[in-house]
Every structure is written in structure tokens, then in C-alpha cells.
PDB file of N, CA and C in Angstrom:
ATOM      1  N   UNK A   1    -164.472-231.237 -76.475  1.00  0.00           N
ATOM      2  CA  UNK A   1    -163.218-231.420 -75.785  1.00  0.00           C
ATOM      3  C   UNK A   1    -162.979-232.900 -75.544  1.00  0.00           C
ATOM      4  N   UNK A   2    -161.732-233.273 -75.748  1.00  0.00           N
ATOM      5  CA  UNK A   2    -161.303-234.582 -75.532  1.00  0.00           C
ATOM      6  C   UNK A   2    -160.740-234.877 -74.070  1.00  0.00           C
ATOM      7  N   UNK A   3    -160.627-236.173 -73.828  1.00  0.00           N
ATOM      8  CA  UNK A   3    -159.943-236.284 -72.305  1.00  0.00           C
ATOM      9  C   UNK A   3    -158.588-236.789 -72.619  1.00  0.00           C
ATOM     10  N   UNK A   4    -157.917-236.048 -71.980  1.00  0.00           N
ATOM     11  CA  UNK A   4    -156.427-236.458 -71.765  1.00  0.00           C
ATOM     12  C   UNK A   4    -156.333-237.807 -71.287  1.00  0.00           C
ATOM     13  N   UNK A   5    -154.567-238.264 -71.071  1.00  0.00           N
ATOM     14  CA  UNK A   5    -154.221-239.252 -70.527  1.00  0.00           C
ATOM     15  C   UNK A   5    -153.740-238.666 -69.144  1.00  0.00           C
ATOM     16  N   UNK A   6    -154.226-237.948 -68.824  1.00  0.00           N
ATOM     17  CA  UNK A   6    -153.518-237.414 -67.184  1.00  0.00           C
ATOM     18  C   UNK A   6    -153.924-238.049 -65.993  1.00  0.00           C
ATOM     19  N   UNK A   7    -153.828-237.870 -64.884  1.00  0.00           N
ATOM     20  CA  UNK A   7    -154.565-238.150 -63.450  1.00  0.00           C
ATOM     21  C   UNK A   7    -155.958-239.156 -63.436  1.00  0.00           C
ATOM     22  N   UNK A   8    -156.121-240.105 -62.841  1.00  0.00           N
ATOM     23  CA  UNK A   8    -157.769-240.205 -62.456  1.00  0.00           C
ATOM     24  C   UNK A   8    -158.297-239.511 -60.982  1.00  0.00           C
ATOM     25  N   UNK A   9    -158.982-239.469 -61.379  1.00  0.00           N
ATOM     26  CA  UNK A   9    -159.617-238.086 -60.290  1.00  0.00           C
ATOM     27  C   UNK A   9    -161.566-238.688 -59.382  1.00  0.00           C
ATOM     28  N   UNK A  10    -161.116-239.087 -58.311  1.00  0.00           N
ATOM     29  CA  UNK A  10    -162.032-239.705 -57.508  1.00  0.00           C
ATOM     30  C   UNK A  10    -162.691-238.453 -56.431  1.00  0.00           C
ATOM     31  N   UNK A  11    -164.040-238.427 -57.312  1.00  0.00           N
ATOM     32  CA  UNK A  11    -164.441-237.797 -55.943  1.00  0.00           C
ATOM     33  C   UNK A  11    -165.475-237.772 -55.301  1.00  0.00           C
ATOM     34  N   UNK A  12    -165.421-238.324 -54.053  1.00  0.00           N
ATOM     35  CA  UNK A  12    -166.445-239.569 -53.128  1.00  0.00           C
ATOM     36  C   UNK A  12    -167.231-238.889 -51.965  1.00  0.00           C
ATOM     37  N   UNK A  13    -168.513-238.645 -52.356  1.00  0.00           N
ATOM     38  CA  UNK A  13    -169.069-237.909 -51.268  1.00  0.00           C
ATOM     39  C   UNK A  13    -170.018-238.174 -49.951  1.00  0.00           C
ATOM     40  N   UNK A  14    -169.966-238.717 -49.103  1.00  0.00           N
ATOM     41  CA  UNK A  14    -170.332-239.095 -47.660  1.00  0.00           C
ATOM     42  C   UNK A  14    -171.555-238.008 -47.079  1.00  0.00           C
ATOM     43  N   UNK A  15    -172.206-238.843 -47.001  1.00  0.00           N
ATOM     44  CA  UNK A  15    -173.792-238.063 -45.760  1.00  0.00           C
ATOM     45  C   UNK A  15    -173.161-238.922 -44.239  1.00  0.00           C
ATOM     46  N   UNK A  16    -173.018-238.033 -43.673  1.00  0.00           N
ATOM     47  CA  UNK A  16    -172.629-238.947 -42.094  1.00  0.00           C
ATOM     48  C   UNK A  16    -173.490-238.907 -41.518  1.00  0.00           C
ATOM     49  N   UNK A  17    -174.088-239.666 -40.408  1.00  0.00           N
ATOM     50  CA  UNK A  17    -175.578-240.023 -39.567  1.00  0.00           C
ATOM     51  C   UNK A  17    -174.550-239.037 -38.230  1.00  0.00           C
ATOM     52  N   UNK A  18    -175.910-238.194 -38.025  1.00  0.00           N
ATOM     53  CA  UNK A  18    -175.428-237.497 -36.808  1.00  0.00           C
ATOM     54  C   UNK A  18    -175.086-237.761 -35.736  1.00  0.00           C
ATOM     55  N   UNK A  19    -173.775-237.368 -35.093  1.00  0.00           N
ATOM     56  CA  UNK A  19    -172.739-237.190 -33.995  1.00  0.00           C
ATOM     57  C   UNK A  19    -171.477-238.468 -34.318  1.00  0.00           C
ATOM     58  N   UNK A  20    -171.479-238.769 -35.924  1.00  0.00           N
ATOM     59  CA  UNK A  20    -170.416-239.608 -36.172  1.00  0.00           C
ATOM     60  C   UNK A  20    -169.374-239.231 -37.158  1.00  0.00           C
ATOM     61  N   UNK A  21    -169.796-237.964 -37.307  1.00  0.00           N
ATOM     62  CA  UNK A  21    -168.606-236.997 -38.162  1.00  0.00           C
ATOM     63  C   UNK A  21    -167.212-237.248 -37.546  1.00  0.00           C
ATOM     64  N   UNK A  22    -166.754-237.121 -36.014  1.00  0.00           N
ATOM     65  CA  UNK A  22    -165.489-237.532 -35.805  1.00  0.00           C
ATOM     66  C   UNK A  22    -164.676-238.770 -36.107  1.00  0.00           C
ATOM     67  N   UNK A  23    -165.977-239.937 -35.942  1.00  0.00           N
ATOM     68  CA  UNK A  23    -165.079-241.342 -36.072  1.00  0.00           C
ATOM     69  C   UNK A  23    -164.854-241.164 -37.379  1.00  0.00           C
ATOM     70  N   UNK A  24    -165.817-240.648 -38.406  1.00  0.00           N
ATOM     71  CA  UNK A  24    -165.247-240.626 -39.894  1.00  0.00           C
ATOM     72  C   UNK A  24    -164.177-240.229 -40.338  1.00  0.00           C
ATOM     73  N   UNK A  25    -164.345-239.057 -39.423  1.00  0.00           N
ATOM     74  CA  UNK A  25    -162.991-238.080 -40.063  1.00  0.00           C
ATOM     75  C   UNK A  25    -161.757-238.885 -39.979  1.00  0.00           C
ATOM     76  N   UNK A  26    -161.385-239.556 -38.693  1.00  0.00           N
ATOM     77  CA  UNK A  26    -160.666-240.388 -38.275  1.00  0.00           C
ATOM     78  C   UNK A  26    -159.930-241.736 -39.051  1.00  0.00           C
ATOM     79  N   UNK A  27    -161.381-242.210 -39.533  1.00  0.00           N
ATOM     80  CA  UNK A  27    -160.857-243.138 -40.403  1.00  0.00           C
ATOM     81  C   UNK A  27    -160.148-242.570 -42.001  1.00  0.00           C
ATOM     82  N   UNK A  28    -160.751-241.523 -42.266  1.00  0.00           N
ATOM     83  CA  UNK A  28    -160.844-240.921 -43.444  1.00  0.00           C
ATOM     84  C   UNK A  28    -159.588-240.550 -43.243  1.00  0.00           C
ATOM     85  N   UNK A  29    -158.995-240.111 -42.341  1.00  0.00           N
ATOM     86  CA  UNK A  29    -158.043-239.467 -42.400  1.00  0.00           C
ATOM     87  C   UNK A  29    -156.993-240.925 -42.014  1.00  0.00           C
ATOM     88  N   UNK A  30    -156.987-241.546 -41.354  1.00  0.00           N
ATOM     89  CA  UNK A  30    -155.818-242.422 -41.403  1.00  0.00           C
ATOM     90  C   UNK A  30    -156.194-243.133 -42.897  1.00  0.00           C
ATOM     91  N   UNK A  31    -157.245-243.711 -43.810  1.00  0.00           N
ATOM     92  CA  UNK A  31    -156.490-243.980 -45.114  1.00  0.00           C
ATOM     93  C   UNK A  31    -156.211-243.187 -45.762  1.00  0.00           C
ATOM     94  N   UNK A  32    -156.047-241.607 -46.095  1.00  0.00           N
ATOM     95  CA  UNK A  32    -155.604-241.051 -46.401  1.00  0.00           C
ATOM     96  C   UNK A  32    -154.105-240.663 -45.821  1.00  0.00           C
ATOM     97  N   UNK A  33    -153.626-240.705 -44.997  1.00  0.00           N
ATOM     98  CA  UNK A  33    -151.707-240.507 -44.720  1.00  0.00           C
ATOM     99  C   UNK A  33    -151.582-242.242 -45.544  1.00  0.00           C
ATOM    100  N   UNK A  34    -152.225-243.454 -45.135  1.00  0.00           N
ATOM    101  CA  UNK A  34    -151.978-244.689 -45.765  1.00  0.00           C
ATOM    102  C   UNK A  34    -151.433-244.466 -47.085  1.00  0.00           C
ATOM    103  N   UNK A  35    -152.731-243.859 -47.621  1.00  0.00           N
ATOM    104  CA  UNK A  35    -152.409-244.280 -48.782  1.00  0.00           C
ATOM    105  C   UNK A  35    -151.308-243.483 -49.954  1.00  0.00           C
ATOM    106  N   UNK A  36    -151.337-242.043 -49.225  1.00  0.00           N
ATOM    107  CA  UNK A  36    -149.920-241.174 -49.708  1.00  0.00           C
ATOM    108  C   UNK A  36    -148.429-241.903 -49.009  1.00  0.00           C
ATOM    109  N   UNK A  37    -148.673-242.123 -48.442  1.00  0.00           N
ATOM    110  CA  UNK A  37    -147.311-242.783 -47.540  1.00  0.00           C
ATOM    111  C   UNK A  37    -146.655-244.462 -48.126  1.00  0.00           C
ATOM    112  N   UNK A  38    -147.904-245.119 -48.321  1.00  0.00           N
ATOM    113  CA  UNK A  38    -147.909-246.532 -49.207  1.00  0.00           C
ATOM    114  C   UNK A  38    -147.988-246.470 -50.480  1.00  0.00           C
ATOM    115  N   UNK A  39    -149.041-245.868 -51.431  1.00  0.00           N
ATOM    116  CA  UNK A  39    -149.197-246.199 -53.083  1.00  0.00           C
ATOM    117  C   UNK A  39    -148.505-245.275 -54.123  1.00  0.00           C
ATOM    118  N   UNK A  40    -147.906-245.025 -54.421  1.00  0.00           N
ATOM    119  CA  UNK A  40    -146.726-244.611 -55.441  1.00  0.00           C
ATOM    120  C   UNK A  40    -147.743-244.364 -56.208  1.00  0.00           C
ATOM    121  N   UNK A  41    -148.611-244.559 -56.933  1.00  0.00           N
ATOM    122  CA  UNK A  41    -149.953-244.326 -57.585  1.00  0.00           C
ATOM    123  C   UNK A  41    -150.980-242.973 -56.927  1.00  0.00           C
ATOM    124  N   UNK A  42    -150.962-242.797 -55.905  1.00  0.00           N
ATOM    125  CA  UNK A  42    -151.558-242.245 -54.934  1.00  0.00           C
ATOM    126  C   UNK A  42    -150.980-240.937 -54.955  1.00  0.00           C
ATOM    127  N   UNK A  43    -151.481-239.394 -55.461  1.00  0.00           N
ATOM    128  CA  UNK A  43    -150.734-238.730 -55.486  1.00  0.00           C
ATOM    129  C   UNK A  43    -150.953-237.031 -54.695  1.00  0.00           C
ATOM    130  N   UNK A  44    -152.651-237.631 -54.406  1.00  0.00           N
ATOM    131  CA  UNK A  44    -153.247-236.489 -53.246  1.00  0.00           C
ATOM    132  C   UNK A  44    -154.257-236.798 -52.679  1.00  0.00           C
ATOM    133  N   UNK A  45    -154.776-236.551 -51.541  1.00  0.00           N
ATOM    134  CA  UNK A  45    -155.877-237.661 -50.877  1.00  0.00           C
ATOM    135  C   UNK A  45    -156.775-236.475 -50.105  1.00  0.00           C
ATOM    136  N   UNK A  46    -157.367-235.859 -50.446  1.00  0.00           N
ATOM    137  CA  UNK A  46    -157.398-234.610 -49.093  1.00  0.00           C
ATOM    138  C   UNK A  46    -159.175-234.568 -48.723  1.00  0.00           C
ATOM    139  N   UNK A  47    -159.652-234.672 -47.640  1.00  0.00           N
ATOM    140  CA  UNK A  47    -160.563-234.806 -46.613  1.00  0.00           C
ATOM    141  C   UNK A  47    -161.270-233.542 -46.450  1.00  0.00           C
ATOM    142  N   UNK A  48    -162.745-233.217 -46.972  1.00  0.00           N
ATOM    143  CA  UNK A  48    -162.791-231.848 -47.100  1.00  0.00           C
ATOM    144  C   UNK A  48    -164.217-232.042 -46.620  1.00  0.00           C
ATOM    145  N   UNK A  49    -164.926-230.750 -45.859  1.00  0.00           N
ATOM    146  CA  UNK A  49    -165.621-230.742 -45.460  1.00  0.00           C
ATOM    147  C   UNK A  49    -166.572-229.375 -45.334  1.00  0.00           C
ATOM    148  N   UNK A  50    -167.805-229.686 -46.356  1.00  0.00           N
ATOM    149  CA  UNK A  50    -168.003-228.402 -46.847  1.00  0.00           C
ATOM    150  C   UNK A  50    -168.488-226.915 -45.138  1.00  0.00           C
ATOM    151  N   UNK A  51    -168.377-226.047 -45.431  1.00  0.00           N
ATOM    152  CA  UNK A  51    -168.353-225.302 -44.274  1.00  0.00           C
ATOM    153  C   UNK A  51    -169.968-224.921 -43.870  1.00  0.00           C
ATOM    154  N   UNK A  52    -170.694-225.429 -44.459  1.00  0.00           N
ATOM    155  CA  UNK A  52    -172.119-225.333 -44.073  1.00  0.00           C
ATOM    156  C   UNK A  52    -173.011-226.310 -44.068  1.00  0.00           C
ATOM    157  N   UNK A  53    -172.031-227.599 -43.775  1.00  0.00           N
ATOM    158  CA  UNK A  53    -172.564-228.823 -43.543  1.00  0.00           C
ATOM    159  C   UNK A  53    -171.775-229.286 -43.061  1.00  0.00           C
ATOM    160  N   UNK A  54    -172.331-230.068 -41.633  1.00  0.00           N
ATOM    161  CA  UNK A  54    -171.858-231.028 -40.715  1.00  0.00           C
ATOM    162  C   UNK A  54    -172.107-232.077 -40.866  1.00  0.00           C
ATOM    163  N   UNK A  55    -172.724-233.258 -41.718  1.00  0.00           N
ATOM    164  CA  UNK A  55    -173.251-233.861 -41.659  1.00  0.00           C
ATOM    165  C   UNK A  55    -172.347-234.750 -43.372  1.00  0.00           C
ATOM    166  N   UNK A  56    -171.332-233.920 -44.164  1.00  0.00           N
ATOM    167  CA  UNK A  56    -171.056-234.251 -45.370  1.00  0.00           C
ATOM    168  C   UNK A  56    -169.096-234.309 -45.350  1.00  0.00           C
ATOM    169  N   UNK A  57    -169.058-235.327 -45.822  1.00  0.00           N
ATOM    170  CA  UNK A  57    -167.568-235.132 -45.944  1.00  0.00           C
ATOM    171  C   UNK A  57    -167.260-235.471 -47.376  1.00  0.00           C
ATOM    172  N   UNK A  58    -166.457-234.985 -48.262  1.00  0.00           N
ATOM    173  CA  UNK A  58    -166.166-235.028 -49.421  1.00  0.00           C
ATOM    174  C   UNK A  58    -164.391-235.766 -49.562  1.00  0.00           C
ATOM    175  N   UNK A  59    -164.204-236.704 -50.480  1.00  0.00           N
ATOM    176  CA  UNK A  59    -162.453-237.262 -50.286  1.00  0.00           C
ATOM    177  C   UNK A  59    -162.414-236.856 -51.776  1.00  0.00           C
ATOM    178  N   UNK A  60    -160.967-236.264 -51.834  1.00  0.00           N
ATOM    179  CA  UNK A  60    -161.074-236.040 -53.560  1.00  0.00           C
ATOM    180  C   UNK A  60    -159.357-236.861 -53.409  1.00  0.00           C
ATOM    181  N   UNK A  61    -159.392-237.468 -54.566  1.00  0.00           N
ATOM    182  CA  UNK A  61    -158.174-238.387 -54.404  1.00  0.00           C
ATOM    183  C   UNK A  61    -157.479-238.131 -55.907  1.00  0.00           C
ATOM    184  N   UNK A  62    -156.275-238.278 -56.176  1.00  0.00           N
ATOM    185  CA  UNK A  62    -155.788-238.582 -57.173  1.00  0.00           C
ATOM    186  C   UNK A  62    -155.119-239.088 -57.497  1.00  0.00           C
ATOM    187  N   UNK A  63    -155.206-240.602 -58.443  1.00  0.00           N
ATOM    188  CA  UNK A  63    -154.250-241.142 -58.797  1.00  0.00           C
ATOM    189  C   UNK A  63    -153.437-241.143 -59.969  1.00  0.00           C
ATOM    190  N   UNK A  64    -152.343-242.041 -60.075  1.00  0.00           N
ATOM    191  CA  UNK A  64    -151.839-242.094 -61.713  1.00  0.00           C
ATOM    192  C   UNK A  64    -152.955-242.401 -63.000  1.00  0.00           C
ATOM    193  N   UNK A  65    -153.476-243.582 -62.880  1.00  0.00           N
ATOM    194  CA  UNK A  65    -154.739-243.889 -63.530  1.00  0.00           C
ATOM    195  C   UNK A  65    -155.497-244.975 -62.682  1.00  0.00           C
ATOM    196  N   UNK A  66    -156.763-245.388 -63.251  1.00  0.00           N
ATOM    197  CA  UNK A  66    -157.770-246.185 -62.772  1.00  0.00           C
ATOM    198  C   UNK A  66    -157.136-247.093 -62.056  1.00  0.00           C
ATOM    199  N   UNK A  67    -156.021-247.934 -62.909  1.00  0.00           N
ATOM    200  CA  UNK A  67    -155.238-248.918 -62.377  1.00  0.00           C
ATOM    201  C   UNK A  67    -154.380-249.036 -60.663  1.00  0.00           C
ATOM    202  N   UNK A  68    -154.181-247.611 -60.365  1.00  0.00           N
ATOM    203  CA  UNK A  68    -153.418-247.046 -59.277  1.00  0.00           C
ATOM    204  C   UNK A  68    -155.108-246.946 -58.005  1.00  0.00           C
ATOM    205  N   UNK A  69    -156.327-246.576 -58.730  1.00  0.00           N
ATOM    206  CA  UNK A  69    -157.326-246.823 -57.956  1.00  0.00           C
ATOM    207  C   UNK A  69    -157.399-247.912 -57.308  1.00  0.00           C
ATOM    208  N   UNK A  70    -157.895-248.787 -58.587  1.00  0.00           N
ATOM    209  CA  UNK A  70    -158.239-250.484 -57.899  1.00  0.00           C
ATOM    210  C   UNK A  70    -157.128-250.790 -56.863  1.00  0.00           C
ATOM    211  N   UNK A  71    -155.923-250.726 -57.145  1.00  0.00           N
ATOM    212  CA  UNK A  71    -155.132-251.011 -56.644  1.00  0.00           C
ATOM    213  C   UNK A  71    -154.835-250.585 -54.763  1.00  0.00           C
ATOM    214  N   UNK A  72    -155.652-249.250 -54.862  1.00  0.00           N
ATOM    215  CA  UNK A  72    -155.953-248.487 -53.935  1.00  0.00           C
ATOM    216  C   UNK A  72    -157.421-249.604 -52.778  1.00  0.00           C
ATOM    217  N   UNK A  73    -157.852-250.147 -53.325  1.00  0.00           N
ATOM    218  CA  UNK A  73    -158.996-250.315 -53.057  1.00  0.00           C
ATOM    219  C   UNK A  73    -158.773-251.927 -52.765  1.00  0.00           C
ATOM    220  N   UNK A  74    -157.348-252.318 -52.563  1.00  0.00           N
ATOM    221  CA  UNK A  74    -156.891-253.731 -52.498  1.00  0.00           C
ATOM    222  C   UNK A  74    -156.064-253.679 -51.227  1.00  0.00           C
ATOM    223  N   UNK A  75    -155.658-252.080 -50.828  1.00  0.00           N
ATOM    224  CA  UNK A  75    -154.419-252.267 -49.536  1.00  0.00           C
ATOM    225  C   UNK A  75    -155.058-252.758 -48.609  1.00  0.00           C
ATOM    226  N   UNK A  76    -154.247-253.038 -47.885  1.00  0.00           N
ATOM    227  CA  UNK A  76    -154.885-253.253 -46.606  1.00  0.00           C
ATOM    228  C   UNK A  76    -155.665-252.334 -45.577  1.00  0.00           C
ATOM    229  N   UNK A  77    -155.146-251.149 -45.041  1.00  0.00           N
ATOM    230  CA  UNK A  77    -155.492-249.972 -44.926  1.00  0.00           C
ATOM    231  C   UNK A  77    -156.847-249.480 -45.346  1.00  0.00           C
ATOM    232  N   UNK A  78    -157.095-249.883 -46.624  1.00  0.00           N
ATOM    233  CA  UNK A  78    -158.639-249.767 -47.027  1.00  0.00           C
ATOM    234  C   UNK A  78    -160.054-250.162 -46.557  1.00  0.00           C
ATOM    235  N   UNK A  79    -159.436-251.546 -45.990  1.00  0.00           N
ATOM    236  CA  UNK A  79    -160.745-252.474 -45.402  1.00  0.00           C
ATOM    237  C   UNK A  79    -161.096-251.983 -44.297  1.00  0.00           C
ATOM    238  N   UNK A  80    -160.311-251.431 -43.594  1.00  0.00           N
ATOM    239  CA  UNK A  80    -160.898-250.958 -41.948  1.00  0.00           C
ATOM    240  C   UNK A  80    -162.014-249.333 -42.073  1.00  0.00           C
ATOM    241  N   UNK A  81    -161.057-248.763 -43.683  1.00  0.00           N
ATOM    242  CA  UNK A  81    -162.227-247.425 -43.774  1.00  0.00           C
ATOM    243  C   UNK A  81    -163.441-247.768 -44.245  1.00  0.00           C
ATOM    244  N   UNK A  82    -163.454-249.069 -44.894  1.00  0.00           N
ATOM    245  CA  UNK A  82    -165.053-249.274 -45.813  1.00  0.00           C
ATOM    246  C   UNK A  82    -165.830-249.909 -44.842  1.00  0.00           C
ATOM    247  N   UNK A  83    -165.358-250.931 -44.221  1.00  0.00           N
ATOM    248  CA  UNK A  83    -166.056-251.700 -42.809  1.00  0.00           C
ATOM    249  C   UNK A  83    -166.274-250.515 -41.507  1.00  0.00           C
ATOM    250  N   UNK A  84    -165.413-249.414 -41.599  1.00  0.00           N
ATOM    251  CA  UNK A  84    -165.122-248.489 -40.252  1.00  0.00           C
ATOM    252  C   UNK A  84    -166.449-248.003 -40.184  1.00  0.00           C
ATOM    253  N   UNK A  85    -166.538-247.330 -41.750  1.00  0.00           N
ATOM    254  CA  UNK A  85    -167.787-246.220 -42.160  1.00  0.00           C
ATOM    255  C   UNK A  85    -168.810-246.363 -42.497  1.00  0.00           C
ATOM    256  N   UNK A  86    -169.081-247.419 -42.874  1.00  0.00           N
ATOM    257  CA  UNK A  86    -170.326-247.768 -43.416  1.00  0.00           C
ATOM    258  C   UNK A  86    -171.518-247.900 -42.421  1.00  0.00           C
ATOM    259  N   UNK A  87    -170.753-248.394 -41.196  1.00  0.00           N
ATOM    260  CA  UNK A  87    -172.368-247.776 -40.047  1.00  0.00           C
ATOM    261  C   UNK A  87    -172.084-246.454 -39.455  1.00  0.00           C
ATOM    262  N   UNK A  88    -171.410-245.972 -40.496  1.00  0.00           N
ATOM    263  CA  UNK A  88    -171.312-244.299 -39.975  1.00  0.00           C
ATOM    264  C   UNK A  88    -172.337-243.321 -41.021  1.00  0.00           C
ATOM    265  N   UNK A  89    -172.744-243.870 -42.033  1.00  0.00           N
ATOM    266  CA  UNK A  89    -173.543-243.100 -43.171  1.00  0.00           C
ATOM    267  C   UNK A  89    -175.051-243.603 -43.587  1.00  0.00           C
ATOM    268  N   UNK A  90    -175.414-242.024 -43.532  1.00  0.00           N
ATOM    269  CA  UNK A  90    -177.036-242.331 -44.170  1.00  0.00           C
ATOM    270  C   UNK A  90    -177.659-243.319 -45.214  1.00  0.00           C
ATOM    271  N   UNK A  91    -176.222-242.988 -46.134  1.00  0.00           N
ATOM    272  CA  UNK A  91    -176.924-243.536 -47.169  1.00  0.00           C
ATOM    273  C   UNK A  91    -175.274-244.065 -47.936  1.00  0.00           C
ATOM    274  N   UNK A  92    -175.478-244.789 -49.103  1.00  0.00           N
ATOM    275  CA  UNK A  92    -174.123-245.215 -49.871  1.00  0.00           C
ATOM    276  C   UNK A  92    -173.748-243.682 -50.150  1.00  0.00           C
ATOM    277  N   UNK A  93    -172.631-243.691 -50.422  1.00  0.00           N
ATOM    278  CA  UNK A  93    -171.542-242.778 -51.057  1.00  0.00           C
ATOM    279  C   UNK A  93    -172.094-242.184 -52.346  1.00  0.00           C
ATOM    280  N   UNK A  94    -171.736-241.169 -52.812  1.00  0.00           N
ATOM    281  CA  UNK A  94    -172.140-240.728 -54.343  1.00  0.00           C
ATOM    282  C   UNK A  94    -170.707-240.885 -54.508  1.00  0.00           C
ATOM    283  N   UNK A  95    -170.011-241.623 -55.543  1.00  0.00           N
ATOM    284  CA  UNK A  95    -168.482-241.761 -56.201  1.00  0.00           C
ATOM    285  C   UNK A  95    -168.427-241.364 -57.826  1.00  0.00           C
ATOM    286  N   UNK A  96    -167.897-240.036 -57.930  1.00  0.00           N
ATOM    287  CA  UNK A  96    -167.618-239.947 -59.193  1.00  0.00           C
ATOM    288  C   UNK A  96    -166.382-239.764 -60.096  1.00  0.00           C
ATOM    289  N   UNK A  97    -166.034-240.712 -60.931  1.00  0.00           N
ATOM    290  CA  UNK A  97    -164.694-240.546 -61.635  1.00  0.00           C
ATOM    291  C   UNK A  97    -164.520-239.591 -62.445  1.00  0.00           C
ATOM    292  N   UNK A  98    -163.251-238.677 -62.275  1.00  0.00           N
ATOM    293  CA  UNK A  98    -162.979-237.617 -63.262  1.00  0.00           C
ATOM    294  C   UNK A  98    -161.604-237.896 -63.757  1.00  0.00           C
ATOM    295  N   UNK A  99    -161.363-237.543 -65.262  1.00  0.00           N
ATOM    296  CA  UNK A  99    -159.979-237.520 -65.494  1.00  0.00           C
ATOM    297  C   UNK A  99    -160.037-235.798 -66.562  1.00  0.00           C
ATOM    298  N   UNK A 100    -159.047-234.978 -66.018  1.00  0.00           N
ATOM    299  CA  UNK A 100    -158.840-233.497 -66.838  1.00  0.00           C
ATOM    300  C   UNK A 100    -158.903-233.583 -68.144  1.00  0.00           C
ATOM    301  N   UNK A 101    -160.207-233.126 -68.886  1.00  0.00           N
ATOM    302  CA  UNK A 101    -160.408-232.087 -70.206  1.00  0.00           C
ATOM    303  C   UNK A 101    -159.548-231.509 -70.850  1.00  0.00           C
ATOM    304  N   UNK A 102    -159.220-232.030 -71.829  1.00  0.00           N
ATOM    305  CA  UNK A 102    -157.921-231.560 -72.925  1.00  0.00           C
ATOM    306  C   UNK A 102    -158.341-229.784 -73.371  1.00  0.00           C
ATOM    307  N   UNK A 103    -157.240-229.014 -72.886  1.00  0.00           N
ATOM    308  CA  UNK A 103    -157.379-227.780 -73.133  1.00  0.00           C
ATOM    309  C   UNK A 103    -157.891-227.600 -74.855  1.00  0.00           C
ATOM    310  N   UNK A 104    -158.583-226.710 -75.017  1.00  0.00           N
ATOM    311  CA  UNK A 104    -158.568-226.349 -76.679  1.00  0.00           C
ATOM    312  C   UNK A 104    -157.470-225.883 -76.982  1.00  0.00           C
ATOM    313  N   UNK A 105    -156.825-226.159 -78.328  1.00  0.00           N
ATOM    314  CA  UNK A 105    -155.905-225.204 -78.594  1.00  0.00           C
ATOM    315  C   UNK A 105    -156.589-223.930 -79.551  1.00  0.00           C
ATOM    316  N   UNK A 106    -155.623-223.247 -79.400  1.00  0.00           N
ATOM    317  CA  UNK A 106    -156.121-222.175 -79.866  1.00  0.00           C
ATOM    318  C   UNK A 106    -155.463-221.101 -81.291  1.00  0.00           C
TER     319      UNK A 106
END
């Protein structure tokens, strides 16, 4: 299967150090309205949190392409979540880029 030219597809997964799940969420969640509200590139941002872990927050983001990322990663809005969180987590982030798998035809 080939990869399309569609969406880039970010999805960034967080260990939070215990009893700091709220400030995260917090930040997580104000650059996320940021960045739907500001980047025209920016086309879903959503804050998810698996239901048998307290301790993990998952951001799955989607932009136009890579370009609409970086670009993401330049607002202003951005610097207060990477400086906010980072003494909020165990460990670095696991960040993995996806862009959608060209259907087979058939």
C-alpha cells in the first residue's frame, strides 16, 4: 500500500507524574481550542485519555501536511504547553507521525 497525499496525522503520547493530570489537561486543552481557533492548517486537535489509565494522556492532531505542523509548533500558544508540561511528565513524549494508507483498488 502506498501513502496518499492526505492529512498529517500526529499522535503524541504523555506519561504524567502523579497528581498532575489536571494541570496537563489544562494546558493540553487550551493549545488545543489555540490551535483550531488560530491555524487554518489545524484541522482536529482532540485530548484523549485512555479509561484505564490515569497517569496517560494521548493528543491526536491533524493537520493539512507536515508544513501546517511545524508551523504549529512556531505559534505562540505552543511555548507555554511545552515549557507548561514538561515538569509535568515521567518521561519525554512518544510522538508518532501518520499520514492515511492509499485504499487498494479493487
Amino acid at each position: 500500500m502506498s501513502v496518499t497525499n492526505g492529512n498529517f496525522v500526529v499522535l503524541a503520547e504523555f506519561r504524567i507524574k502523579e497528581g498532575q493530570r489536571d494541570a496537563f489537561l489544562a494546558l493540553a486543552h487550551n493549545d488545543a481550542n489555540e490551535s483550531l481557533a488560530n491555524e487554518s492548517g489545524c484541522h482536529q486537535f482532540d485530548v484523549l485519555v485512555p479509561e484505564e489509565d490515569g497517569h496517560t494522556v494521548i493528543l491526536h492532531e491533524v493537520y493539512t501536511d507536515r508544513a501546517a505542523f511545524d508551523k504549529h509548533m512556531e505559534m505562540p500558544h505552543y511555548k507555554p504547553f511545552k515549557e507548561g508540561t514538561d515538569p509535568l511528565l515521567e518521561h519525554a513524549p512518544s510522538v508518532r507521525f501518520l499520514s492515511p494508507a492509499a485504499r487498494p483498488q479493487n
